[in-house]
C-alpha atoms as a PDB file:
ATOM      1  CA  UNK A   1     -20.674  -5.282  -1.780  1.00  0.00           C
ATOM      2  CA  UNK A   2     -22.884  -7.761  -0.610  1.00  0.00           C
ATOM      3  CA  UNK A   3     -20.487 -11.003  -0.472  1.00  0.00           C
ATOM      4  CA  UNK A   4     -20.074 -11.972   3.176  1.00  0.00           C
ATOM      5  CA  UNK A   5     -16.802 -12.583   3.791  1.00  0.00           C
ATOM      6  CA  UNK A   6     -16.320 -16.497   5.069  1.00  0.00           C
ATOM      7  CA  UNK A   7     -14.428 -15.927   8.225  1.00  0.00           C
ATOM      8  CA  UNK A   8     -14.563 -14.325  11.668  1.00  0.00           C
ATOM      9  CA  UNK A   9     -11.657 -11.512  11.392  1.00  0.00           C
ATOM     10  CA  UNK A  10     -13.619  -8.702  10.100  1.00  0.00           C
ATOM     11  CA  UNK A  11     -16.013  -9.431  13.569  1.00  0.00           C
ATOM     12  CA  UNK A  12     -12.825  -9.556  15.364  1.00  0.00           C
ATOM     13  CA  UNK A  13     -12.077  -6.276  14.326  1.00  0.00           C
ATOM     14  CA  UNK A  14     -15.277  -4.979  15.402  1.00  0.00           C
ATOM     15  CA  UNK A  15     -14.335  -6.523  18.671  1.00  0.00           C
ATOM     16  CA  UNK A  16     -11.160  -4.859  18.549  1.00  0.00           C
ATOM     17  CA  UNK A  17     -12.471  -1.440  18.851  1.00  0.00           C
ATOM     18  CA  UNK A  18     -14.636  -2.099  21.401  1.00  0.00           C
ATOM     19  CA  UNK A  19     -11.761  -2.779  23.467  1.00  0.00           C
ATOM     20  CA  UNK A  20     -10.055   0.617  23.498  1.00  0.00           C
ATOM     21  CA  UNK A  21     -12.661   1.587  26.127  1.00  0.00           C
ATOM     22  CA  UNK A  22     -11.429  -1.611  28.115  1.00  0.00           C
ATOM     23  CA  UNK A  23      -8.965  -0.634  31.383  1.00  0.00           C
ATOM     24  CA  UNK A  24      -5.442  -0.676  29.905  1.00  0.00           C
ATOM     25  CA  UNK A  25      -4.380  -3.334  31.799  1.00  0.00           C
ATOM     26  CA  UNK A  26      -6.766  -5.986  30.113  1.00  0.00           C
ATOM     27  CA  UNK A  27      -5.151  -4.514  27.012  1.00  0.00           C
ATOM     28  CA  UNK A  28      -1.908  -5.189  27.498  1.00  0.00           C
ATOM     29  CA  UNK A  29      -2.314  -8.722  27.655  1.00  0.00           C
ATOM     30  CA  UNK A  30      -4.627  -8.814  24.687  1.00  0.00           C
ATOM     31  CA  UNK A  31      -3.496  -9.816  21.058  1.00  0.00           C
ATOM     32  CA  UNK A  32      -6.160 -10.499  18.514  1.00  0.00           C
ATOM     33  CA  UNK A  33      -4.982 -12.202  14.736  1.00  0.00           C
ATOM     34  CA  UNK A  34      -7.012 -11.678  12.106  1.00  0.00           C
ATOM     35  CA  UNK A  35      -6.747 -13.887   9.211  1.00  0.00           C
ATOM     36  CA  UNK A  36      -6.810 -11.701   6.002  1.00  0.00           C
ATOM     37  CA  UNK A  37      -5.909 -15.127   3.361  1.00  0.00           C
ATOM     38  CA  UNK A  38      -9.575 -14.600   1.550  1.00  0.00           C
ATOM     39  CA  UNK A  39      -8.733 -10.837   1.222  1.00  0.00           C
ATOM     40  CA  UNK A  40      -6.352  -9.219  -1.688  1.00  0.00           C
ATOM     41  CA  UNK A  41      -3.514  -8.519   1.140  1.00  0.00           C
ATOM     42  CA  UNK A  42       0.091  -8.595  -0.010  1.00  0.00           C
ATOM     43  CA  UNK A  43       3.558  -8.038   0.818  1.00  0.00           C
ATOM     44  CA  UNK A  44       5.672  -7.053  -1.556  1.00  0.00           C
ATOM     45  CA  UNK A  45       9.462  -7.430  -0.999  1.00  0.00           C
ATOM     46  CA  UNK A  46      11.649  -5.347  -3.705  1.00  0.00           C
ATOM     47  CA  UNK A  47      15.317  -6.340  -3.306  1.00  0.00           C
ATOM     48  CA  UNK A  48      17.705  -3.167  -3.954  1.00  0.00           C
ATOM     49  CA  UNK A  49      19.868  -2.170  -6.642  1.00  0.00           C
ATOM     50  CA  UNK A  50      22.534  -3.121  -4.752  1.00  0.00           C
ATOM     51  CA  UNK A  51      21.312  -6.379  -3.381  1.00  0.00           C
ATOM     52  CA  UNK A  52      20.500  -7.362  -6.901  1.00  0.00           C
ATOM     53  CA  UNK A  53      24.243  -6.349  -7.741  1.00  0.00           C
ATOM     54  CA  UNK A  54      25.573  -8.329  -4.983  1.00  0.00           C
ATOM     55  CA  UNK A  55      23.391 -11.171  -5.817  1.00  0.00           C
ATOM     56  CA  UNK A  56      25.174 -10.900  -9.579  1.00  0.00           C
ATOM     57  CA  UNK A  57      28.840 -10.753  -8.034  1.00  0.00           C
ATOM     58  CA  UNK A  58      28.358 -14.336  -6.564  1.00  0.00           C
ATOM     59  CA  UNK A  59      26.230 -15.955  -8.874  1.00  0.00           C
ATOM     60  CA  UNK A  60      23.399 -16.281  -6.479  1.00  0.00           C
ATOM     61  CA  UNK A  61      19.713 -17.070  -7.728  1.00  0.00           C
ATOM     62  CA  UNK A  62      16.699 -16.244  -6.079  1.00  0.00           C
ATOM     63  CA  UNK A  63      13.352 -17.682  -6.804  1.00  0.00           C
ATOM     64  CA  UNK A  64       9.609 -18.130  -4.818  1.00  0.00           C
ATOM     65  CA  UNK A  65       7.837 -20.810  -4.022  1.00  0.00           C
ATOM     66  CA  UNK A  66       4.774 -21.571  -1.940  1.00  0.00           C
ATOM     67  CA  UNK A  67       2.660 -18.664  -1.950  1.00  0.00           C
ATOM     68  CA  UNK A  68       5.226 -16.294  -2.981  1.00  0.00           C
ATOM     69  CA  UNK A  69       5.252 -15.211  -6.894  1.00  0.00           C
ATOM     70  CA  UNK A  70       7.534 -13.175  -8.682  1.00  0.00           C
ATOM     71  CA  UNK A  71       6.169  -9.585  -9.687  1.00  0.00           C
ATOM     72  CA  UNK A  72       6.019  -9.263 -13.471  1.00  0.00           C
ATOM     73  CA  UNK A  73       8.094  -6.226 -14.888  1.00  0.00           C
ATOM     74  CA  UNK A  74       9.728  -5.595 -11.668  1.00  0.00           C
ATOM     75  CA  UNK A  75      13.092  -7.293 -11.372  1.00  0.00           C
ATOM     76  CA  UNK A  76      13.894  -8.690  -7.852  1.00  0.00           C
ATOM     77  CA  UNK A  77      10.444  -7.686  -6.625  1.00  0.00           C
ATOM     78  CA  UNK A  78       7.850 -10.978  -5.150  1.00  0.00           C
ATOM     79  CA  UNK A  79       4.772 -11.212  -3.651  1.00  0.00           C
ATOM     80  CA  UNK A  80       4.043 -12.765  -0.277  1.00  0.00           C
ATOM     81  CA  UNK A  81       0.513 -13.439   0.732  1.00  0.00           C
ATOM     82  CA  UNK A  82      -0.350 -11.810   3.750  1.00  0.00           C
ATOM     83  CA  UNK A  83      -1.756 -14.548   6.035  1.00  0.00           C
ATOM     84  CA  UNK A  84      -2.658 -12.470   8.904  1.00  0.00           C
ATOM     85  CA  UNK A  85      -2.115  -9.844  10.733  1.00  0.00           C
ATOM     86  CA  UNK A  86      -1.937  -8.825  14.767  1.00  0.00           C
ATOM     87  CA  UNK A  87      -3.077  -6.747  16.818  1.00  0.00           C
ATOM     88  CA  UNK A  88      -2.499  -5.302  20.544  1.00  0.00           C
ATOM     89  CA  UNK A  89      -4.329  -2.224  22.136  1.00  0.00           C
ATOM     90  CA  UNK A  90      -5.943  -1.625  18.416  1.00  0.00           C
ATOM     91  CA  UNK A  91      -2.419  -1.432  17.343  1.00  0.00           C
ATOM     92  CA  UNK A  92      -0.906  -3.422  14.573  1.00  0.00           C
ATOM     93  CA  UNK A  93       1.989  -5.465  16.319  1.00  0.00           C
ATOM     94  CA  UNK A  94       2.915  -8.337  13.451  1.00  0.00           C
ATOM     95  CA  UNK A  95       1.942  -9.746  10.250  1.00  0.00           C
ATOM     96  CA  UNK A  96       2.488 -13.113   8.459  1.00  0.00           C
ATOM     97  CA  UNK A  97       3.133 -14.771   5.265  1.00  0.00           C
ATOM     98  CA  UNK A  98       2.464 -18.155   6.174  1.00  0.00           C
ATOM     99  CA  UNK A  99       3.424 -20.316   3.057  1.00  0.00           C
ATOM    100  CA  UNK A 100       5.337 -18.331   1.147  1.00  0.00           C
ATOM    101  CA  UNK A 101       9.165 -18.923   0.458  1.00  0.00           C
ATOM    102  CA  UNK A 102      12.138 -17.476  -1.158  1.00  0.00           C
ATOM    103  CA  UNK A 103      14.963 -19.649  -2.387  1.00  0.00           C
ATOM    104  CA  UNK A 104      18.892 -18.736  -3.008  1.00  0.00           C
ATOM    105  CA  UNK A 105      20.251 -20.872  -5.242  1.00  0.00           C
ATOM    106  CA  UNK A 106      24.163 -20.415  -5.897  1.00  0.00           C
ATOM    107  CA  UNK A 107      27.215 -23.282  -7.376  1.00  0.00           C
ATOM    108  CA  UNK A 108      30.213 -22.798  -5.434  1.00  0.00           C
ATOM    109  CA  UNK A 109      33.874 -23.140  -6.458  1.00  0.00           C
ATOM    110  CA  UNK A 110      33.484 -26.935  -6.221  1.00  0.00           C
ATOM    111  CA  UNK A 111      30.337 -26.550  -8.374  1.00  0.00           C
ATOM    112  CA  UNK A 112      28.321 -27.661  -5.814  1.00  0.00           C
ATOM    113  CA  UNK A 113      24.599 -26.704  -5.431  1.00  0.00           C
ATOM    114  CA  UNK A 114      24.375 -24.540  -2.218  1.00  0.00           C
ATOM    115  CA  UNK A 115      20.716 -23.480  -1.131  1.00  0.00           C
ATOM    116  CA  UNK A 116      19.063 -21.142   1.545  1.00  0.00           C
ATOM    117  CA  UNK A 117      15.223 -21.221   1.776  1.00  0.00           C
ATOM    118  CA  UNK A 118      13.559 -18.559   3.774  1.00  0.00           C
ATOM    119  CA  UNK A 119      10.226 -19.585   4.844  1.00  0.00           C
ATOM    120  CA  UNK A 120       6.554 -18.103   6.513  1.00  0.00           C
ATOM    121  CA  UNK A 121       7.378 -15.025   7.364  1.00  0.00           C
ATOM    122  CA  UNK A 122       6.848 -13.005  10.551  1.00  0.00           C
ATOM    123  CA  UNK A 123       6.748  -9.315  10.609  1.00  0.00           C
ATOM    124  CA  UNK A 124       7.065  -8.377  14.495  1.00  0.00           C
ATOM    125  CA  UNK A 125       6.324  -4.486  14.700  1.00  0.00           C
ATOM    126  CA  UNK A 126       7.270  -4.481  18.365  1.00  0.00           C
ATOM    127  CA  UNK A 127      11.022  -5.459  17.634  1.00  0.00           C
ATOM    128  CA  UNK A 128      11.162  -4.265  13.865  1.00  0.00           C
ATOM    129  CA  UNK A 129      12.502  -7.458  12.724  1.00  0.00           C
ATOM    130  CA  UNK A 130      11.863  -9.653   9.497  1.00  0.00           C
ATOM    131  CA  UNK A 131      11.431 -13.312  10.798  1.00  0.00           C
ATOM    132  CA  UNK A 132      11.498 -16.480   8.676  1.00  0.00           C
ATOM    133  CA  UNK A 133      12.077 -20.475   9.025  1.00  0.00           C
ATOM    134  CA  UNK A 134      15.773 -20.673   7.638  1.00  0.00           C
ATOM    135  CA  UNK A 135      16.507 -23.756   5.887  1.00  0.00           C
ATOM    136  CA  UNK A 136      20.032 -24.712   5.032  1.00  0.00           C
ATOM    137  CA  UNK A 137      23.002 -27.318   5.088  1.00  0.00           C
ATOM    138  CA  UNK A 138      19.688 -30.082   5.872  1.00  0.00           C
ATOM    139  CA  UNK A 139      18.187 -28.450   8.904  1.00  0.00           C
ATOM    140  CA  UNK A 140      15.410 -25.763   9.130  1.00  0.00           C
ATOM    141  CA  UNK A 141      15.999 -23.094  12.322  1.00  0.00           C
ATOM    142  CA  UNK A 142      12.354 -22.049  12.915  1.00  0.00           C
ATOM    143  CA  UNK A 143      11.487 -17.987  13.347  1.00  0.00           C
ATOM    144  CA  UNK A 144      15.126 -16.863  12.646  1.00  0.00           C
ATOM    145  CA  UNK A 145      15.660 -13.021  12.501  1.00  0.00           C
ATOM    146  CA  UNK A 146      16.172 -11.973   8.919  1.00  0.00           C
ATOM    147  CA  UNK A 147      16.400  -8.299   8.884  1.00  0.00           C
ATOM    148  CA  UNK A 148      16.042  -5.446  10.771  1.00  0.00           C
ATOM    149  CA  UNK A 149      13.755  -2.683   9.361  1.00  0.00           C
ATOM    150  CA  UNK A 150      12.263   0.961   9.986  1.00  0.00           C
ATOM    151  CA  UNK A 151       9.173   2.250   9.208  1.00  0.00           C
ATOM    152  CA  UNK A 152       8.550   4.009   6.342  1.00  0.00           C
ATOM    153  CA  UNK A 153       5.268   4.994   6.846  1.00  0.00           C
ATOM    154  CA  UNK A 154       3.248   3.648   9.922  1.00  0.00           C
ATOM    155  CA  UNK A 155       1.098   0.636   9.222  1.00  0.00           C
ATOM    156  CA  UNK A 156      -2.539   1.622   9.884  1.00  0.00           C
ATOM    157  CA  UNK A 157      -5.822  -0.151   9.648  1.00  0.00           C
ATOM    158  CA  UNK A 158      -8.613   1.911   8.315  1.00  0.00           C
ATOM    159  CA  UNK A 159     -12.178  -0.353   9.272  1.00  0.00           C
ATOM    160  CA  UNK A 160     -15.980   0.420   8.625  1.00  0.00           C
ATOM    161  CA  UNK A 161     -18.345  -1.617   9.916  1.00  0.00           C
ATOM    162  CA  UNK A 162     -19.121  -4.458   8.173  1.00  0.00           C
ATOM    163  CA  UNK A 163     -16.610  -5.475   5.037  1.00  0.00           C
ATOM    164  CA  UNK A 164     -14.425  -2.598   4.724  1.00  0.00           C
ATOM    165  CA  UNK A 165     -10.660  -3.092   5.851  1.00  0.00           C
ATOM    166  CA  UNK A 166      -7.714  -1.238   4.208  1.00  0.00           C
ATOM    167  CA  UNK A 167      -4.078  -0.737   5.289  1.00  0.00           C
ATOM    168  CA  UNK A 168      -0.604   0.561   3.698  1.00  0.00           C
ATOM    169  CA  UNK A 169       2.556   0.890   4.821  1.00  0.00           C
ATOM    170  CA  UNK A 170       6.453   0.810   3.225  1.00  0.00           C
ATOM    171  CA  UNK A 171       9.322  -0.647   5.464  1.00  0.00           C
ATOM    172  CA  UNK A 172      12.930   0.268   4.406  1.00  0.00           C
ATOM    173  CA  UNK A 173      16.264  -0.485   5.424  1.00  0.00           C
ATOM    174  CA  UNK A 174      15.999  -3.629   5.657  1.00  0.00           C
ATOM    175  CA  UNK A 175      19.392  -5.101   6.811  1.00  0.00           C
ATOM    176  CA  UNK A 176      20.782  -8.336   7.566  1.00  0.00           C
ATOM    177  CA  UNK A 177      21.213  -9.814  11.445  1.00  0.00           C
ATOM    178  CA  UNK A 178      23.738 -11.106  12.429  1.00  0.00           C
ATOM    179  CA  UNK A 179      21.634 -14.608  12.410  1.00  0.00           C
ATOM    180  CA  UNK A 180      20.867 -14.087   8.902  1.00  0.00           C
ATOM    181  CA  UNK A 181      24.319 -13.038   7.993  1.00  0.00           C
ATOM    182  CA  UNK A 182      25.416 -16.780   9.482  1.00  0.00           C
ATOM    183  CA  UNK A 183      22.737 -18.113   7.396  1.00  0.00           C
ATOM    184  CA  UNK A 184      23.886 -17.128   4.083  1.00  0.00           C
ATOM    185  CA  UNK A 185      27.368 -17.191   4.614  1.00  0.00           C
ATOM    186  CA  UNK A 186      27.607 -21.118   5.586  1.00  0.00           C
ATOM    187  CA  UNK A 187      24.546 -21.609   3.919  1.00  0.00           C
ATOM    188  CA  UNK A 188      25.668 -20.635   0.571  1.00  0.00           C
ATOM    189  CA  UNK A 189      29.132 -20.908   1.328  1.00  0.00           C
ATOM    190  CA  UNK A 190      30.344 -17.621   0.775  1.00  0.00           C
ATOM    191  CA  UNK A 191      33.536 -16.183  -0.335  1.00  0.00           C
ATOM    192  CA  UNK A 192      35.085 -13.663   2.884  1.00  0.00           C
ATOM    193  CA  UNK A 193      34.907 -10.722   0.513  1.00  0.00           C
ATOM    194  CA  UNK A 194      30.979 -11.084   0.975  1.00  0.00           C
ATOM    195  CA  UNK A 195      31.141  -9.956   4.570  1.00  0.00           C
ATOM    196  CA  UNK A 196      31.820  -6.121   4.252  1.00  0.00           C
ATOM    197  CA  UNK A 197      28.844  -6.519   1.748  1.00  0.00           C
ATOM    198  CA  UNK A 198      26.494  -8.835   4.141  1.00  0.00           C
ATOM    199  CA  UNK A 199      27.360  -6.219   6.781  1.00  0.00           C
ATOM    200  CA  UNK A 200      26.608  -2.581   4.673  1.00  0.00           C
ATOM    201  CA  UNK A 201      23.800  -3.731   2.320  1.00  0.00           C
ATOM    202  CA  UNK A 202      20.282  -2.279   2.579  1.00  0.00           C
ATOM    203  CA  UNK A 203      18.351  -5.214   0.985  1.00  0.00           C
ATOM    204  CA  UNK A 204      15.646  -3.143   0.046  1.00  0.00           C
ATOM    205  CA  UNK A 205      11.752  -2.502   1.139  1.00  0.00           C
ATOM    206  CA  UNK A 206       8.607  -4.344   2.036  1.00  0.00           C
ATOM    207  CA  UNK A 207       5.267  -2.947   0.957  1.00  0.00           C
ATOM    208  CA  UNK A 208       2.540  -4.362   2.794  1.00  0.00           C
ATOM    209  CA  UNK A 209      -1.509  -3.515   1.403  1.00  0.00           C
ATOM    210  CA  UNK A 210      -4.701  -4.872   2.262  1.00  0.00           C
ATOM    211  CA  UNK A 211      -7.510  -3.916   0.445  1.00  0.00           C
ATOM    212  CA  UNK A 212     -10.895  -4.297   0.358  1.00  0.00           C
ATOM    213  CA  UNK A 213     -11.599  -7.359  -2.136  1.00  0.00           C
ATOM    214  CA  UNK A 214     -11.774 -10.694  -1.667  1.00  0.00           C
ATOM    215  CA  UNK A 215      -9.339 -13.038  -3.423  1.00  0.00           C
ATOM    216  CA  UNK A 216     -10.643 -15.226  -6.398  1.00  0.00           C
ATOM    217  CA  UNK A 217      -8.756 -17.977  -4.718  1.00  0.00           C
ATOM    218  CA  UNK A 218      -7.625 -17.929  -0.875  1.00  0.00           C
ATOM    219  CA  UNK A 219      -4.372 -18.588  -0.642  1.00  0.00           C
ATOM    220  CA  UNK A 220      -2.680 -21.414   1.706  1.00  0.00           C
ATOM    221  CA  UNK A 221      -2.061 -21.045   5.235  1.00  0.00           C
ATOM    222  CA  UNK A 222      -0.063 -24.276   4.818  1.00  0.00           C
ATOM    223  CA  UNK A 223       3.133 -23.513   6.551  1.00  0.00           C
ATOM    224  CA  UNK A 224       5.988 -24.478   3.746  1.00  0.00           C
ATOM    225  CA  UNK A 225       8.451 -26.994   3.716  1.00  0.00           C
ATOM    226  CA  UNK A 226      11.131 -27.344   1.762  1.00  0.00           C
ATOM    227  CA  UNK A 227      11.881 -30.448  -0.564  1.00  0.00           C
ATOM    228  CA  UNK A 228      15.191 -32.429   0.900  1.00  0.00           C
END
């Protein structure tokens, strides 16, 4: 492969490993993002069974916008763009889809249109937590947490010097916080039977891949905004 890639993160990688031989202490305080927008690097978020179900008993919708595309043949499954991705002590610490968005659509027993719009999301390894710009009842609340998570499998970067970057890893478990559980409840405006199921639902798994190919298109780092 002789296309050059048109930005600096692959060099920053390179940089990367030449810091492992750095004292530790310089380490700690260094974080290095790597923008990975040109490369084919997705996240792809596969609600459960049993969110889908739950979904179902309360008529909620969910759709993508931005960056974020539904995956074809797999119901309840989308695709976010992975933006970037972080690193600290040539450790993978967080990731981002910057631009992507899922909405939640649902009519409530006035038939009113209720909507939550989860927005750019953060991946923060350090915490295991699912971060997103919450949008609801006309006001956003920036970096709220969405879910907790475990690791599947660990996230690891394989690199060769000079194009070749690929990394896997599954995240499971993925249940609500209490922030998020506030979200959809007065966001949507939820029926109190919902709670027991807000509390106890795994939501599903994220599967993040990078690979080595660069994207026919890059995608946006455009944060998104909802439309009033």
């Amino acid at each position: 492969m002789n296309k050059r890639l048109p930005f600096p993160g692959i060099h920053a990688l390179a940089l990367c490993a030449a810091c492992a031989s750095a004292p530790l202490s310089a380490q700690a305080a260094l974080t290095l993002t790597i923008p990975t927008q040109f490369l084919e690097a997705n996240a792809i978020q596969a609600f459960s069974d049993r969110a889908l179900k739950a979904f179902s008993a309360v008529d909620i919708e969910v759709s993508a916008a931005g960056n974020a595309t539904a995956v074809a043949d797999i119901p309840g499954a989308y695709n976010l763009p992975v933006t970037n991705i972080s690193l600290q002590l040539v450790k993978v610490s967080g990731g981002a889809s910057v631009g992507s968005a899922l909405e939640f659509n649902r009519l409530n027993d006035f038939d009113e249109n209720r909507k939550v719009v989860l927005a750019n999301f953060k991946l923060d390894f350090n915490k295991k937590k699912v971060l997103a710009d919450a949008t609801y009842n006309g006001a956003t609340q920036a970096a709220t947490p969405v879910y907790d998570f475990q690791e599947q499998t660990a996230l690891a970067i394989k690199y060769r010097f000079p194009l070749s970057i690929t990394a896997h890893q599954v995240l499971d478990q993925l249940f609500l916080t209490p922030e998020a559980k506030t979200v959809f409840t007065q966001g949507l405006d939820l029926p109190p039977f919902t709670q027991p199921i807000l509390n106890n639902t795994d939501f599903g798994t994220i599967t993040v891949d990078v690979q080595v190919k660069v994207r026919k298109q890059p995608v946006s780092t455009k944060p998104y905004v909802p439309s009033p």
